[in-house]
C-alpha atoms as a PDB file:
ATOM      1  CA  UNK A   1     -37.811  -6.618  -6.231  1.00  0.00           C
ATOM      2  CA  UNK A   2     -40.689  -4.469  -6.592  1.00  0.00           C
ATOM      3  CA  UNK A   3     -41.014  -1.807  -3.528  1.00  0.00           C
ATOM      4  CA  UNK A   4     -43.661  -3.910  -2.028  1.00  0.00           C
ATOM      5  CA  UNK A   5     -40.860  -7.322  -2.062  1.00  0.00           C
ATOM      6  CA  UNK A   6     -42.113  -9.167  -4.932  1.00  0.00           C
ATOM      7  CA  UNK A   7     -39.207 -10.672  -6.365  1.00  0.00           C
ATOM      8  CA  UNK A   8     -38.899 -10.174  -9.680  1.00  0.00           C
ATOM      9  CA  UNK A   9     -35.442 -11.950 -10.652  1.00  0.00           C
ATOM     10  CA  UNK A  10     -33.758 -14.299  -8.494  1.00  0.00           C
ATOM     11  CA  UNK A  11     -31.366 -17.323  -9.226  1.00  0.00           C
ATOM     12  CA  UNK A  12     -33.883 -19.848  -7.591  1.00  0.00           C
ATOM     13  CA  UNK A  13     -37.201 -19.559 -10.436  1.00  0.00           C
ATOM     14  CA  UNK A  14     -39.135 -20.817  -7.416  1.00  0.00           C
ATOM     15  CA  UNK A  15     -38.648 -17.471  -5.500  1.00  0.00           C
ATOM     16  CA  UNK A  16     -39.629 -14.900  -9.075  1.00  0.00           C
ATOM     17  CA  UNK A  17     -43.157 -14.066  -8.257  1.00  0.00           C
ATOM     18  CA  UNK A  18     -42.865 -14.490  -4.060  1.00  0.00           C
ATOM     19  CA  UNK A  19     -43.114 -11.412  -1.605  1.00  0.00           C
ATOM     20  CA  UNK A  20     -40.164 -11.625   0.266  1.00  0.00           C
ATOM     21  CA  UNK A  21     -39.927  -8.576   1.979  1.00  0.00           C
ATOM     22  CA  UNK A  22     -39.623 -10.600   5.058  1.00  0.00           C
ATOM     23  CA  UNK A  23     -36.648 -12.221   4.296  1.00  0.00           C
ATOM     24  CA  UNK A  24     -34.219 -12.339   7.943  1.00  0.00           C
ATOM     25  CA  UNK A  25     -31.032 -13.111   7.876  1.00  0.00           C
ATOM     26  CA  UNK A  26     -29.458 -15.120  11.252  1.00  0.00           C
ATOM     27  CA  UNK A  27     -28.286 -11.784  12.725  1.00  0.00           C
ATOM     28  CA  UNK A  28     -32.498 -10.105  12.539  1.00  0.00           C
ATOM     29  CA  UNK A  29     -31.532  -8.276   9.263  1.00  0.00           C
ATOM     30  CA  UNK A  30     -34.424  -7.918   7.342  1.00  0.00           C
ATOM     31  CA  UNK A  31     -32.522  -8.133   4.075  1.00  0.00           C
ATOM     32  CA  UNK A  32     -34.714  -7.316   1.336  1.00  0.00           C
ATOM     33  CA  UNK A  33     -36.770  -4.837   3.274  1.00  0.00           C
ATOM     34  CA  UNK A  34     -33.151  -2.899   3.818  1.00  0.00           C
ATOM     35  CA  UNK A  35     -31.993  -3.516   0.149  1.00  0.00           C
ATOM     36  CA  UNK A  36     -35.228  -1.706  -0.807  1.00  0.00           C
ATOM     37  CA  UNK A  37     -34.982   1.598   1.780  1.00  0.00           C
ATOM     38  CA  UNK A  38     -31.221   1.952   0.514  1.00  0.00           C
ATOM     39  CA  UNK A  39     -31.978   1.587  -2.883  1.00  0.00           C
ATOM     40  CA  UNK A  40     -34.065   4.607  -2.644  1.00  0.00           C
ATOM     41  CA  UNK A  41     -31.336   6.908  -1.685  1.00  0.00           C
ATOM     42  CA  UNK A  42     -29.773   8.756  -4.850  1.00  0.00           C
ATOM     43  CA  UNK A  43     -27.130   6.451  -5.289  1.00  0.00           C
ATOM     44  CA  UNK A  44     -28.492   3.739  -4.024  1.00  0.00           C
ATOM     45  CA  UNK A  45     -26.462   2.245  -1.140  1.00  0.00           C
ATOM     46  CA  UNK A  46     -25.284  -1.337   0.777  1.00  0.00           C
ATOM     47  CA  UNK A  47     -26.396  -3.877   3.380  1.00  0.00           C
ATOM     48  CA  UNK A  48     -24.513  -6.102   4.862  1.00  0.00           C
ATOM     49  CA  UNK A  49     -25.716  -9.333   6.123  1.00  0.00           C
ATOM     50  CA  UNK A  50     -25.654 -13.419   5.838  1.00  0.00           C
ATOM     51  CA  UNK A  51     -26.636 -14.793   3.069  1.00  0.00           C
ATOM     52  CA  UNK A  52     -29.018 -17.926   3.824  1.00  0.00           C
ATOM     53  CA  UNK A  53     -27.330 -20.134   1.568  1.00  0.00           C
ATOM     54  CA  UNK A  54     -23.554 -19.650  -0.335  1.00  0.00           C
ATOM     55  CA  UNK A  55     -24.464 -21.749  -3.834  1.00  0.00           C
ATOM     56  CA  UNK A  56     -20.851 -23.221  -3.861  1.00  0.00           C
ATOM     57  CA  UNK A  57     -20.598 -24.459  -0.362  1.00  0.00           C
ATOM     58  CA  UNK A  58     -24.263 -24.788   0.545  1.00  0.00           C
ATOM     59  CA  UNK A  59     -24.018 -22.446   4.217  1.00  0.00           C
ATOM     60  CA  UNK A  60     -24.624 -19.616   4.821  1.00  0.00           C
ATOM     61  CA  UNK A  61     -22.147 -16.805   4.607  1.00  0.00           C
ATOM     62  CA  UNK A  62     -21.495 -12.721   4.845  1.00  0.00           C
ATOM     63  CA  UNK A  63     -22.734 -10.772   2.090  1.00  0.00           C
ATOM     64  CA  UNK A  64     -22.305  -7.312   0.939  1.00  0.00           C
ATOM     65  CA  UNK A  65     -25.334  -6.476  -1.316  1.00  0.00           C
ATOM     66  CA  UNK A  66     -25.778  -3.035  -3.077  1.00  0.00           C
ATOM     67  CA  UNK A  67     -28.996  -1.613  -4.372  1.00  0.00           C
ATOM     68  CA  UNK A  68     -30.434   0.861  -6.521  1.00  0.00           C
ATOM     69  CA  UNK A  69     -34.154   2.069  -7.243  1.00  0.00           C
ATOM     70  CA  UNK A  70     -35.662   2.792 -10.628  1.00  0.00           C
ATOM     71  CA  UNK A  71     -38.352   4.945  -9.065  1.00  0.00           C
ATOM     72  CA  UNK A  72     -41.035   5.293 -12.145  1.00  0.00           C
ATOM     73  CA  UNK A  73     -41.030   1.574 -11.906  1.00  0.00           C
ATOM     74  CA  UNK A  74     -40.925   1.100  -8.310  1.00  0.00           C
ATOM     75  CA  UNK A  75     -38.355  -1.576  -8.675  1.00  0.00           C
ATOM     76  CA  UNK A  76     -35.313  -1.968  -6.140  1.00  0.00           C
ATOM     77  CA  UNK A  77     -32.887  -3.537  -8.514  1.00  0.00           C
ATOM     78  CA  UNK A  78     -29.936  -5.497  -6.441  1.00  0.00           C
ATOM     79  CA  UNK A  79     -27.108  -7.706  -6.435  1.00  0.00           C
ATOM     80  CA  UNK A  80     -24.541  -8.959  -4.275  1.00  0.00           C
ATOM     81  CA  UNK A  81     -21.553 -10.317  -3.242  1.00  0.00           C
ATOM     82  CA  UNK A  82     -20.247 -13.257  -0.997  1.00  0.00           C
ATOM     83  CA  UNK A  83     -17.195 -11.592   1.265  1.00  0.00           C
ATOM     84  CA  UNK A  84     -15.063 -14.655   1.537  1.00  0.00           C
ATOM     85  CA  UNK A  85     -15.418 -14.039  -2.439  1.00  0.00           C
ATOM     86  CA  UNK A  86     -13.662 -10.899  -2.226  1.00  0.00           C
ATOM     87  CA  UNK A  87     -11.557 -11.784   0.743  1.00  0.00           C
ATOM     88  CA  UNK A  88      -9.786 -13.955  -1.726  1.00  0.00           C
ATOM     89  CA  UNK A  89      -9.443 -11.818  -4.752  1.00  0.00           C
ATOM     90  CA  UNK A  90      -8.236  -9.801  -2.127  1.00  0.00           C
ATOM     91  CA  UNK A  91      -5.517 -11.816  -0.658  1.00  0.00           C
ATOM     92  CA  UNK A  92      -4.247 -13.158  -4.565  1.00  0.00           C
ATOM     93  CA  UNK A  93      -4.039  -9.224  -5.410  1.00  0.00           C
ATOM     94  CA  UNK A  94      -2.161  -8.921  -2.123  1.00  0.00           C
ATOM     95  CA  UNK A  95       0.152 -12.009  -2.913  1.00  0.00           C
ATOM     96  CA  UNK A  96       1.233 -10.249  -6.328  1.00  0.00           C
ATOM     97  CA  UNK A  97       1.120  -7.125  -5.275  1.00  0.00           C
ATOM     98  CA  UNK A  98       4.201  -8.550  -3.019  1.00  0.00           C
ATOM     99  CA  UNK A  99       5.664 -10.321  -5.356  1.00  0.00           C
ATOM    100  CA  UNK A 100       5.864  -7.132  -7.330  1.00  0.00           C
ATOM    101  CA  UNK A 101       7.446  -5.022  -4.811  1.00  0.00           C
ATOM    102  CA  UNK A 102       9.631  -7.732  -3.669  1.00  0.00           C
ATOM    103  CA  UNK A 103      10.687  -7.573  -7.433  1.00  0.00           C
ATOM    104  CA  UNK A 104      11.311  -3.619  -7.460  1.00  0.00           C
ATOM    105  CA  UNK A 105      12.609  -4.018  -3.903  1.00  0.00           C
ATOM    106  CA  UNK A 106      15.492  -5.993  -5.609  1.00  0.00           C
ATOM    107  CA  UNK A 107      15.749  -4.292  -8.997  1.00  0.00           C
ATOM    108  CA  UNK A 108      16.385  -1.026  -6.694  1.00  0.00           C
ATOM    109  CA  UNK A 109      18.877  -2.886  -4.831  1.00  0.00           C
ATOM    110  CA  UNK A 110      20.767  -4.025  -7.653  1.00  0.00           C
ATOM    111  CA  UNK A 111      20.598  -0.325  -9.341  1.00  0.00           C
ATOM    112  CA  UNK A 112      22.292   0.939  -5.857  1.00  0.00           C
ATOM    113  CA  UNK A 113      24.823  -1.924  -5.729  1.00  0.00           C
ATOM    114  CA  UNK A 114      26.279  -0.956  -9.066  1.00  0.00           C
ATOM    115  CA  UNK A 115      26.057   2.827  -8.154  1.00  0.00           C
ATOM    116  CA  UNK A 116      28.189   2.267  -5.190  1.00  0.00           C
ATOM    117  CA  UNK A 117      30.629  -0.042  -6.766  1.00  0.00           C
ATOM    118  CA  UNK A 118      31.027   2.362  -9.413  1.00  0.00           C
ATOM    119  CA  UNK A 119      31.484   5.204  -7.004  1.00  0.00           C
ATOM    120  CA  UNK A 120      34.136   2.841  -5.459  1.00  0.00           C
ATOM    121  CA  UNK A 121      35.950   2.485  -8.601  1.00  0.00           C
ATOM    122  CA  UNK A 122      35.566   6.035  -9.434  1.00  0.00           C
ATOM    123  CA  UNK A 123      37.435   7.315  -6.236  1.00  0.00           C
ATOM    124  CA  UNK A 124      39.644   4.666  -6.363  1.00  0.00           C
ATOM    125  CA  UNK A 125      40.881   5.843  -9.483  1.00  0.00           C
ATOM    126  CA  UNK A 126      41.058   8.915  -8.642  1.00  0.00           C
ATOM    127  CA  UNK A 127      43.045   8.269  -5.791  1.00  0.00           C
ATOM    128  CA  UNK A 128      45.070   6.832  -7.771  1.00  0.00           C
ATOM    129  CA  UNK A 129      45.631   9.941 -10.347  1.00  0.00           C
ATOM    130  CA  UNK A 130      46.511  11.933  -7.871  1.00  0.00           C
ATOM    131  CA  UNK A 131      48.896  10.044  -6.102  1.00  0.00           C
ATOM    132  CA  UNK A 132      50.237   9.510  -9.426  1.00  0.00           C
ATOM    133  CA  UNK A 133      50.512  13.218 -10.103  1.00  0.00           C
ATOM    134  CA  UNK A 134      51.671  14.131  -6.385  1.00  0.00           C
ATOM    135  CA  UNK A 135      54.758  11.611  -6.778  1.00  0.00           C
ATOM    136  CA  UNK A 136      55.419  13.446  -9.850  1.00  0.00           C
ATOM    137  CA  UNK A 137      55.818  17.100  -7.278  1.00  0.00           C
ATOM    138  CA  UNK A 138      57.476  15.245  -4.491  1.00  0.00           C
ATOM    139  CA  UNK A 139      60.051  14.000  -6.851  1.00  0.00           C
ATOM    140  CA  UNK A 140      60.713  17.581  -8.406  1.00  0.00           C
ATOM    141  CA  UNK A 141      61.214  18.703  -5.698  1.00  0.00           C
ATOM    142  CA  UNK A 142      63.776  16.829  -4.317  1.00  0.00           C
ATOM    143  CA  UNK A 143      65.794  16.929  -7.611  1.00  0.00           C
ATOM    144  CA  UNK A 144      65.048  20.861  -7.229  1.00  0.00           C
ATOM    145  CA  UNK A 145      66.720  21.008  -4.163  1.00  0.00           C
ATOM    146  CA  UNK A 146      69.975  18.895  -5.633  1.00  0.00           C
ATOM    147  CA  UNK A 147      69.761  20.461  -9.575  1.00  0.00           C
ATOM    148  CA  UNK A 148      67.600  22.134 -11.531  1.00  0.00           C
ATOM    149  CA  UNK A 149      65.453  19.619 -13.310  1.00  0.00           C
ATOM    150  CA  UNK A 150      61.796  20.994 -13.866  1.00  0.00           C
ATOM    151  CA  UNK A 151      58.482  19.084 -13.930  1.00  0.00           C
ATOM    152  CA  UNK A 152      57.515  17.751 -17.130  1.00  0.00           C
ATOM    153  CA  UNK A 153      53.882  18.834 -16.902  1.00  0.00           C
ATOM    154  CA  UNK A 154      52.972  16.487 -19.458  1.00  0.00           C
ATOM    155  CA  UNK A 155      53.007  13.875 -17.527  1.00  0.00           C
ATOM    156  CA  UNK A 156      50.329  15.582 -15.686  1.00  0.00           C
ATOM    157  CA  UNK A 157      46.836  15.261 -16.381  1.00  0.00           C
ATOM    158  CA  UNK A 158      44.697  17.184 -13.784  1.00  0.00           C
ATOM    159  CA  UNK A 159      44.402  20.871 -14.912  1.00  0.00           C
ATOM    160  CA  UNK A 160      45.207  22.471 -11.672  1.00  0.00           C
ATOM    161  CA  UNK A 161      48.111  20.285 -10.988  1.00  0.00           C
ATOM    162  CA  UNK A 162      49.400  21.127 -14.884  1.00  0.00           C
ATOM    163  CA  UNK A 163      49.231  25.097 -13.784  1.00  0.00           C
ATOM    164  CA  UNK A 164      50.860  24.436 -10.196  1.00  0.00           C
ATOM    165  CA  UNK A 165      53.341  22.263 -12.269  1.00  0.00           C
ATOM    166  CA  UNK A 166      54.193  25.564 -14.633  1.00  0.00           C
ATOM    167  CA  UNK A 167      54.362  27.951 -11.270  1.00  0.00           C
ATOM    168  CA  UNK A 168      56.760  25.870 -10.070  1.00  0.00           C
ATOM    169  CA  UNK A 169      58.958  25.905 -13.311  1.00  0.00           C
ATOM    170  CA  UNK A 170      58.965  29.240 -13.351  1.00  0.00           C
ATOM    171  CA  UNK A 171      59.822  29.538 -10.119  1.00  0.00           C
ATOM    172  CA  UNK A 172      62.583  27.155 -10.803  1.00  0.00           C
ATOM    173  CA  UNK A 173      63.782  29.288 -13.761  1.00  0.00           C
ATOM    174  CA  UNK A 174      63.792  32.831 -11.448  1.00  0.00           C
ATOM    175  CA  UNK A 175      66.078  30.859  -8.882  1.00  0.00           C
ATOM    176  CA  UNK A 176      68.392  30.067 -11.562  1.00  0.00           C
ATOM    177  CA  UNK A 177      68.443  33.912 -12.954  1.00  0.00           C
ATOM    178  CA  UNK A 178      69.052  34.909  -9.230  1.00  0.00           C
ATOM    179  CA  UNK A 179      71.592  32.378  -8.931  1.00  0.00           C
ATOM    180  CA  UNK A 180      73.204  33.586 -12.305  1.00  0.00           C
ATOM    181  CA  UNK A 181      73.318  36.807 -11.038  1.00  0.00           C
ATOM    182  CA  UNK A 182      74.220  36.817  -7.693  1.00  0.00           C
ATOM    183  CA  UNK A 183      77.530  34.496  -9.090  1.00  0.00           C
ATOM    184  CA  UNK A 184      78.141  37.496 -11.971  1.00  0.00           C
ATOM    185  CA  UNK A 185      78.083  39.508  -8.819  1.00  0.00           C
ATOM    186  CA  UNK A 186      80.350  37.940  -7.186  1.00  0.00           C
ATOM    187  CA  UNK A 187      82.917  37.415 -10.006  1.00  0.00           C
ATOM    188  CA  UNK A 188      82.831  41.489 -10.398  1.00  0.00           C
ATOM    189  CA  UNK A 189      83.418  41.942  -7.276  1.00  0.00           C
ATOM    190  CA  UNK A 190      86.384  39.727  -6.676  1.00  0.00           C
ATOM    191  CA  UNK A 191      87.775  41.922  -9.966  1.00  0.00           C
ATOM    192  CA  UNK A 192      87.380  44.864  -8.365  1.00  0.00           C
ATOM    193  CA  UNK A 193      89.739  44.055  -5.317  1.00  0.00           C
END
């Protein structure tokens, strides 16, 4: 449209050449007049209001239209865009934009669900290791009570329990030199009577 509302392009031919600056939509919007004002803002700007007639479905319908001025020229160049249009671009972007986090949504689930089983199994096994390596203590020291049998701390693999395992052995080996001793004590001193 020029600034005066002769249409210049327009996808009826019968309408190039027409002033339309009139133009009223069913709601009193005075389309092209308002395409024209907001076109001459520096970046142009939008009107909404019905469109007379939707080409697809012959009624009228909400439109967004967007203009912008070339000044020299005095043209208000324009175009627009049906909002059930975009309503359902909208709602098939929404639909796979659901899809796709129902998607991650699961893939995250599944990640998790393996991370806890394997922490599962982890402390399970574990558990197991160490109840392994504790039977091996409580049954030294019940045979250290009745002999002298120390703990075979290969059978141990858990560092710490390997270095409580060679305490205990030496500990083991001092109560035997005590032992020794206090019986060479003994012996010398039933002599001496």
């Amino acid at each position: 449209n020029t600034f005066k509302g002769i249409t210049l392009a327009h996808y009826k031919k019968e309408n190039i050449g027409k002033n339309r600056i009139d133009l009223t939509d069913s709601n009193g919007v005075r389309i092209n007049e308002e395409l024209i004002n907001v076109s001459k803002n520096p970046d142009g700007g939008y009107v909404d209001y019905v469109g007379t007639i939707k080409p697809d479905t012959n009624e009228p319908a909400s439109k967004i239209g967007y203009a912008q001025s070339i000044d020299d020229w005095q043209w208000s160049i324009g175009t627009g865009v049906y909002v059930d249009d975009i309503e359902v671009i909208i709602a098939e972007k929404r639909t796979i934009l659901q899809k796709e986090v129902r998607t991650q949504i699961q893939q995250i689930a599944v990640v998790f669900s393996v991370v806890i089983v394997l922490a599962i199994l982890l402390a399970i096994f574990f558990s197991r290791k160490v109840k392994r390596e504790s039977t091996v203590f409580t049954s030294f020291f019940k045979e250290a009570v009745a002999g002298n049998k120390q703990i075979d701390t290969s059978e141990l693999s858990i560092q710490e329990f390997k270095i409580i395992g060679d305490r205990a052995n030496s500990m083991l080996l001092a109560k035997d030199e005590v032992e020794r001793a206090r019986k060479h004590v003994e012996e010398e001193l039933r002599e001496h009577r």
